[in-house]
PDB file of N, CA and C in Angstrom:
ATOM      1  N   UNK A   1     -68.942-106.125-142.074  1.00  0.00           N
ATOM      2  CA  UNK A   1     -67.824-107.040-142.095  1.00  0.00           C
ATOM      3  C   UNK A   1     -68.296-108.491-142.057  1.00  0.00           C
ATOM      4  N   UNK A   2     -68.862-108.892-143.104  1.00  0.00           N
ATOM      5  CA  UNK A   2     -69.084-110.545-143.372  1.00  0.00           C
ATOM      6  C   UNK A   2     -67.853-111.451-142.451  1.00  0.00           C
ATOM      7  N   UNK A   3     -66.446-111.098-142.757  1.00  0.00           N
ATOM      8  CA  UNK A   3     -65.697-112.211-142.699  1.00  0.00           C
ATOM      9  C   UNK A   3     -65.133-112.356-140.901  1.00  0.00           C
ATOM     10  N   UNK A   4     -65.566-110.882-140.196  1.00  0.00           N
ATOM     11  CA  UNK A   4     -66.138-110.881-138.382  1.00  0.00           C
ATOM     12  C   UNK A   4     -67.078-111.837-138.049  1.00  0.00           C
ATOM     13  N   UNK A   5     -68.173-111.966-138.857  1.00  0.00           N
ATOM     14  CA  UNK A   5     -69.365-112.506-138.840  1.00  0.00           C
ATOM     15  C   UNK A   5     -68.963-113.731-139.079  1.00  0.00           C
ATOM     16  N   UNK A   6     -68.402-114.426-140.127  1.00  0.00           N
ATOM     17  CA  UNK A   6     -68.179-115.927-140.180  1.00  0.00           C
ATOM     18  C   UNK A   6     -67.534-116.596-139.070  1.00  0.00           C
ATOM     19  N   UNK A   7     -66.165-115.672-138.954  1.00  0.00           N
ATOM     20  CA  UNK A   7     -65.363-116.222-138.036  1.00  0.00           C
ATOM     21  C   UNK A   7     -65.664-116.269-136.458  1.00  0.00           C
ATOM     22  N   UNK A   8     -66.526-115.425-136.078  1.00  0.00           N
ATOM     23  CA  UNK A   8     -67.254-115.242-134.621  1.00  0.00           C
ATOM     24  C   UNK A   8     -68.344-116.705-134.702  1.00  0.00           C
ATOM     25  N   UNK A   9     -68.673-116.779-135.811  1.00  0.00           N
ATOM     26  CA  UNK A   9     -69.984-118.368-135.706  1.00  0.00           C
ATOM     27  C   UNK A   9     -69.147-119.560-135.871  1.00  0.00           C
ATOM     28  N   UNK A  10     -67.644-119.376-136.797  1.00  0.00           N
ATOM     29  CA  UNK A  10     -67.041-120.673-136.543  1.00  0.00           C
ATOM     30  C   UNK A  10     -66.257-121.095-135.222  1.00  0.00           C
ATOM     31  N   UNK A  11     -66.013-119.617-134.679  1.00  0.00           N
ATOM     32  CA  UNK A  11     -65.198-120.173-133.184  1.00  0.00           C
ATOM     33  C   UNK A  11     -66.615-120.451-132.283  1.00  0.00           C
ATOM     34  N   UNK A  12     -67.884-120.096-132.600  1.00  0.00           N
ATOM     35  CA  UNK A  12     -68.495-120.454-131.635  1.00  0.00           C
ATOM     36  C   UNK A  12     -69.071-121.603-131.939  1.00  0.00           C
ATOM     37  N   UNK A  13     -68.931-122.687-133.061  1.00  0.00           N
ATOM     38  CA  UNK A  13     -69.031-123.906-133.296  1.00  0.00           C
ATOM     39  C   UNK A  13     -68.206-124.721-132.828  1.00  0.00           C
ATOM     40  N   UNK A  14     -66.921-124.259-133.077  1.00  0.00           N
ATOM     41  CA  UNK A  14     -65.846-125.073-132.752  1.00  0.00           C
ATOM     42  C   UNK A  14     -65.882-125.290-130.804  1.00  0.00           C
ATOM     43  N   UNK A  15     -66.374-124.035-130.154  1.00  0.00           N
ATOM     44  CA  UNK A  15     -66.255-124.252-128.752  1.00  0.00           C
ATOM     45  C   UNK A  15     -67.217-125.239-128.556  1.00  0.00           C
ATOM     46  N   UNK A  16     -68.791-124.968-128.646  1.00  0.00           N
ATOM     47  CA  UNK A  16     -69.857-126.202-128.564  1.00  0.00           C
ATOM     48  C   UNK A  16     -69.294-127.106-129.007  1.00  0.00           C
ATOM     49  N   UNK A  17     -68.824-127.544-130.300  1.00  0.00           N
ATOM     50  CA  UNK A  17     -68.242-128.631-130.758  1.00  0.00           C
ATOM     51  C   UNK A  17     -67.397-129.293-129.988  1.00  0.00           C
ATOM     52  N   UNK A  18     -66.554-128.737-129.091  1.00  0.00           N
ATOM     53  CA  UNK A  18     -65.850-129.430-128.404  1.00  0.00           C
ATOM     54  C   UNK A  18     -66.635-129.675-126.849  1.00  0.00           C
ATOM     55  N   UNK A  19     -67.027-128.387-126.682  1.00  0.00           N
ATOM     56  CA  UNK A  19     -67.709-129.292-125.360  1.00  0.00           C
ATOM     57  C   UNK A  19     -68.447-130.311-125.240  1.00  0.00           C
ATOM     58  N   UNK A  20     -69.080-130.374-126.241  1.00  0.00           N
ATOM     59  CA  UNK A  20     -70.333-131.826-126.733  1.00  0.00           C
ATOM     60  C   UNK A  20     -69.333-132.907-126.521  1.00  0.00           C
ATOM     61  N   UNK A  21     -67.968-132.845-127.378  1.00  0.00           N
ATOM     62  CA  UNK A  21     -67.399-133.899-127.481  1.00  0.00           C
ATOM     63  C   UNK A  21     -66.443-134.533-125.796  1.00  0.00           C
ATOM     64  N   UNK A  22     -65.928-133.302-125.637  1.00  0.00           N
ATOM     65  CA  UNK A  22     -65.600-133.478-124.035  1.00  0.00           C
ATOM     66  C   UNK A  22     -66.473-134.138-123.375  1.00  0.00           C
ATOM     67  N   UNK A  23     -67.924-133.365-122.963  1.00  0.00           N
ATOM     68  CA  UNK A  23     -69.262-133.934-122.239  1.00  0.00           C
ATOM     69  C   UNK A  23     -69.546-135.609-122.599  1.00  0.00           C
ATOM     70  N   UNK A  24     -69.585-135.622-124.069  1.00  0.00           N
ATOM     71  CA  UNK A  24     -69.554-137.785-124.642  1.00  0.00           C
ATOM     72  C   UNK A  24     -68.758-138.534-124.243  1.00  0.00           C
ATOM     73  N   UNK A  25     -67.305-137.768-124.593  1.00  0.00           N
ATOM     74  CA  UNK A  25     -66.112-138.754-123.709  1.00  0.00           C
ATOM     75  C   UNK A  25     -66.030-138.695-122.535  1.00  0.00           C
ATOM     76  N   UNK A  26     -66.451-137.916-121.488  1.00  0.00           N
ATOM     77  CA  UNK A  26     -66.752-138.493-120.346  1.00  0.00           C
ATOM     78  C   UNK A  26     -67.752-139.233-119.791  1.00  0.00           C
ATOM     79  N   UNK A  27     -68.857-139.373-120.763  1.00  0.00           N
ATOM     80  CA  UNK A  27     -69.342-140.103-120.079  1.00  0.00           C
ATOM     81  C   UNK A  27     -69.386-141.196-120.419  1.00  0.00           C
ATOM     82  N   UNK A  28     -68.576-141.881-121.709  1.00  0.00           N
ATOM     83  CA  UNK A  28     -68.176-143.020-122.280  1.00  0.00           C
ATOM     84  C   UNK A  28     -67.170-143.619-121.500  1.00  0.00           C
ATOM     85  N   UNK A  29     -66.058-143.176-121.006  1.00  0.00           N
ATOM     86  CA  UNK A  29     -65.065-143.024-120.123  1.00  0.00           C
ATOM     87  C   UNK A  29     -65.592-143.261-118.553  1.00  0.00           C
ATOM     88  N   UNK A  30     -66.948-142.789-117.756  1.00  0.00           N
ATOM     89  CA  UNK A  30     -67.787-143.550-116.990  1.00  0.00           C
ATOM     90  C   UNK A  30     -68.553-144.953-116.926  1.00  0.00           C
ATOM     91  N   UNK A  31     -68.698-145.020-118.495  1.00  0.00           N
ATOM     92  CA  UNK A  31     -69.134-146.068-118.587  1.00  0.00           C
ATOM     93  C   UNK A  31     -68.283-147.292-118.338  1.00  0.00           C
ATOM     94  N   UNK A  32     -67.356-147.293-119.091  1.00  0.00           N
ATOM     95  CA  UNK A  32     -65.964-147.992-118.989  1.00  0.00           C
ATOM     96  C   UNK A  32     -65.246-148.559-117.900  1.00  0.00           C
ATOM     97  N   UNK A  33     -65.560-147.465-116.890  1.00  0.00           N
ATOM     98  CA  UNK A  33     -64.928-147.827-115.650  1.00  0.00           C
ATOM     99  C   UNK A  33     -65.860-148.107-114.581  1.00  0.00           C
ATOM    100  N   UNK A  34     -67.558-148.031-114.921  1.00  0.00           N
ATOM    101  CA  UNK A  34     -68.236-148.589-113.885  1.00  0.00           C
ATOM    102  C   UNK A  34     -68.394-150.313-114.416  1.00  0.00           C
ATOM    103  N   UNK A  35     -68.040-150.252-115.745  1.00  0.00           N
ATOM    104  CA  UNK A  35     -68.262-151.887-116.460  1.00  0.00           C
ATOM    105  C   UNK A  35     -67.200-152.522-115.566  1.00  0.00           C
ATOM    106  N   UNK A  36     -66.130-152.241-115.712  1.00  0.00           N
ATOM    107  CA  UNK A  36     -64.766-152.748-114.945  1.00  0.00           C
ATOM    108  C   UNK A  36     -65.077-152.549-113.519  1.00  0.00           C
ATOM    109  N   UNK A  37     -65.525-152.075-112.595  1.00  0.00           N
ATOM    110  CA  UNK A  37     -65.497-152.620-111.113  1.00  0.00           C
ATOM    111  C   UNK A  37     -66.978-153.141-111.345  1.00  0.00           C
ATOM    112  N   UNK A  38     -67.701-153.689-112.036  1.00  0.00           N
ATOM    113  CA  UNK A  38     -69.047-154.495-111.971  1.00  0.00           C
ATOM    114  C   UNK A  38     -68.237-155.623-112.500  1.00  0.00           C
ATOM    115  N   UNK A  39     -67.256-155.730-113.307  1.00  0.00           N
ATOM    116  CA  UNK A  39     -66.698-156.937-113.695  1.00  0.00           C
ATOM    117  C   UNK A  39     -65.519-157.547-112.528  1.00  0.00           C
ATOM    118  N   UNK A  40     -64.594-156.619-111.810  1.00  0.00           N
ATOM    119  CA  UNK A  40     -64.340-156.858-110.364  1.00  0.00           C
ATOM    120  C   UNK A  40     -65.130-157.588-109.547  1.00  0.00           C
ATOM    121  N   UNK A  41     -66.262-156.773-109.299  1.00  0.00           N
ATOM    122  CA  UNK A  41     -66.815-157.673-107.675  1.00  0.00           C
ATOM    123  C   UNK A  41     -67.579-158.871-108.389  1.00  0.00           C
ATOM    124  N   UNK A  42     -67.808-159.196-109.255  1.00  0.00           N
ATOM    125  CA  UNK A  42     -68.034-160.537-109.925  1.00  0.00           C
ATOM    126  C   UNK A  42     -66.994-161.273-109.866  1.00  0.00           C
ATOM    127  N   UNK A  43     -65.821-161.085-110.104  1.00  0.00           N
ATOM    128  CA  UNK A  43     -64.721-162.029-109.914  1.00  0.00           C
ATOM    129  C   UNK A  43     -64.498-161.812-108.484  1.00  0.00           C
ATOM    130  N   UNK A  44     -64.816-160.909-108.004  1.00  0.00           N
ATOM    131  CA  UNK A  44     -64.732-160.881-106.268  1.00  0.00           C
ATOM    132  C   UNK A  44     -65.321-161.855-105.438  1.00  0.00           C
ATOM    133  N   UNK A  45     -66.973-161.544-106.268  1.00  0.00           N
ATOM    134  CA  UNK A  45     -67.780-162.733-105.159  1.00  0.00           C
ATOM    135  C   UNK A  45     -67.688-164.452-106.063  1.00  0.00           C
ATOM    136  N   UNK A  46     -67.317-164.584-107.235  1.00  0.00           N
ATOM    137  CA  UNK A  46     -66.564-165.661-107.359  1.00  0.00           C
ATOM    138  C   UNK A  46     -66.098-166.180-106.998  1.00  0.00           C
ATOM    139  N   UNK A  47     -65.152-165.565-106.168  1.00  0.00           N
ATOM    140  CA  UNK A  47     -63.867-166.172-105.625  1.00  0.00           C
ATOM    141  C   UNK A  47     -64.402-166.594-104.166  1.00  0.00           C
ATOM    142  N   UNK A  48     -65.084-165.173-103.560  1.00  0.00           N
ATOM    143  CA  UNK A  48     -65.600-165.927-101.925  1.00  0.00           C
ATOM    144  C   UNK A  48     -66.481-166.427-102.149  1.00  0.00           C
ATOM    145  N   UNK A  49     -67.478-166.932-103.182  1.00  0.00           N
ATOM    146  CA  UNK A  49     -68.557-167.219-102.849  1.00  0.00           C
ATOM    147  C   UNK A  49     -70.019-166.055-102.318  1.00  0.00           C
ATOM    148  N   UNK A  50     -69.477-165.181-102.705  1.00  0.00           N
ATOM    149  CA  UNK A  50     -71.123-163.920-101.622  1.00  0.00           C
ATOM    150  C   UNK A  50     -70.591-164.396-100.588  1.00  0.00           C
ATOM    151  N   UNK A  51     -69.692-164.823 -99.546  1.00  0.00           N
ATOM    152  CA  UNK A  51     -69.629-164.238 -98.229  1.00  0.00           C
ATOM    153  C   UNK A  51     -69.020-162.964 -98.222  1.00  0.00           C
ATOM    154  N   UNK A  52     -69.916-162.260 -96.754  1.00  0.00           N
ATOM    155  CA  UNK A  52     -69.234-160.800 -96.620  1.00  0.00           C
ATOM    156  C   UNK A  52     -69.341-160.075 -97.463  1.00  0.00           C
ATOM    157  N   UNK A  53     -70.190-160.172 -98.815  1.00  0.00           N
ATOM    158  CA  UNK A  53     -70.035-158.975 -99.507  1.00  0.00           C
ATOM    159  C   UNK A  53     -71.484-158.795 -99.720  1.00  0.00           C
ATOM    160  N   UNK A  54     -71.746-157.200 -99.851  1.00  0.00           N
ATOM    161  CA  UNK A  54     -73.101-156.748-100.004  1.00  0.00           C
ATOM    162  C   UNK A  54     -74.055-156.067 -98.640  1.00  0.00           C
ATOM    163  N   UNK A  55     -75.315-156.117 -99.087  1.00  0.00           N
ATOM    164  CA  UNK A  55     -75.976-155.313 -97.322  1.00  0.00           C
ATOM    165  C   UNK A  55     -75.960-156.487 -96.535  1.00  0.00           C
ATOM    166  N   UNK A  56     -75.916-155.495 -95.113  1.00  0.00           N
ATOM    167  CA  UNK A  56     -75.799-156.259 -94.175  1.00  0.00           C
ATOM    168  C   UNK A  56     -74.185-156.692 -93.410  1.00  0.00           C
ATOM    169  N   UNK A  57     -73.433-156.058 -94.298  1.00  0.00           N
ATOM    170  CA  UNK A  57     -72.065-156.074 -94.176  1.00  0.00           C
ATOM    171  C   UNK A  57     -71.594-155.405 -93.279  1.00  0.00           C
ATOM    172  N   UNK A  58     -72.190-154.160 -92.862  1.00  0.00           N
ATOM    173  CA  UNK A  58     -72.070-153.046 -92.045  1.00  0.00           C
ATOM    174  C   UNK A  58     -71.784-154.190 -90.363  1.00  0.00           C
ATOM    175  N   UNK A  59     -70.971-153.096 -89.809  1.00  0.00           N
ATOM    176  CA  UNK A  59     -70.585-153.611 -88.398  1.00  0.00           C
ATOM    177  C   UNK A  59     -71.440-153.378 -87.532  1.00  0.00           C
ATOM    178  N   UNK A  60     -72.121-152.074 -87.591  1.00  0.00           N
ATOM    179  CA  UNK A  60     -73.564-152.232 -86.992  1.00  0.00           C
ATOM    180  C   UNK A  60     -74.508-152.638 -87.664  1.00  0.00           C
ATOM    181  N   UNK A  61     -74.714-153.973 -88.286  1.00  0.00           N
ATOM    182  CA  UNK A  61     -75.633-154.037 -88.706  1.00  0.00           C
ATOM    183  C   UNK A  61     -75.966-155.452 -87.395  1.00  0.00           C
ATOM    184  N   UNK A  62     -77.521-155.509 -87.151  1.00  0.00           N
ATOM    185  CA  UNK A  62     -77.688-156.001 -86.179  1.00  0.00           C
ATOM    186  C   UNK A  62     -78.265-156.039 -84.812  1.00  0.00           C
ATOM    187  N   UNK A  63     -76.935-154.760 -84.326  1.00  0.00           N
ATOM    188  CA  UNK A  63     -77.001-154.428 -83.131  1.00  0.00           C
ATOM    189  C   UNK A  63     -78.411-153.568 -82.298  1.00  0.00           C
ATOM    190  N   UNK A  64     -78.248-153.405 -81.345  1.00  0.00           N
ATOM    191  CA  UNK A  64     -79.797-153.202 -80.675  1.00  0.00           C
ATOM    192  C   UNK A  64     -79.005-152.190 -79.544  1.00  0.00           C
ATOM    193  N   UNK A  65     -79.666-150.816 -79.939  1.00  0.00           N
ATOM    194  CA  UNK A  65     -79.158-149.774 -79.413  1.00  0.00           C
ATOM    195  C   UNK A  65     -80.504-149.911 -77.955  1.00  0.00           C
TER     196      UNK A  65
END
């Protein structure tokens, strides 16, 4: 049965095919949204100046146990 045979290799293209494409758009879709809060805390520390933001921020940071 040739036409078992075709159709079993095109659904199993079409599944890889889509997972590849799922797997790209997410991580294009990561990209996107780590650009946008790197473009946030730039307008963040803009605005204060780098106070309070970054290490050292911590409430224990400092302290002497």
């Amino acid at each position: 049965m040739p036409g078992l045979a075709e159709l079993a290799y095109t659904t199993g293209g079409g599944v890889v095919g889509a997972a590849l494409t799922n797997y790209f758009t997410k991580i294009q879709e990561r990209r996107q949204l780590r650009a946008e809060v790197h473009r946030q805390l730039a307008r963040v520390r803009e605005i204060s100046g780098g106070v309070g933001i970054g290490a050292g921020g911590h409430r224990s940071a400092g302290r002497r146990y």
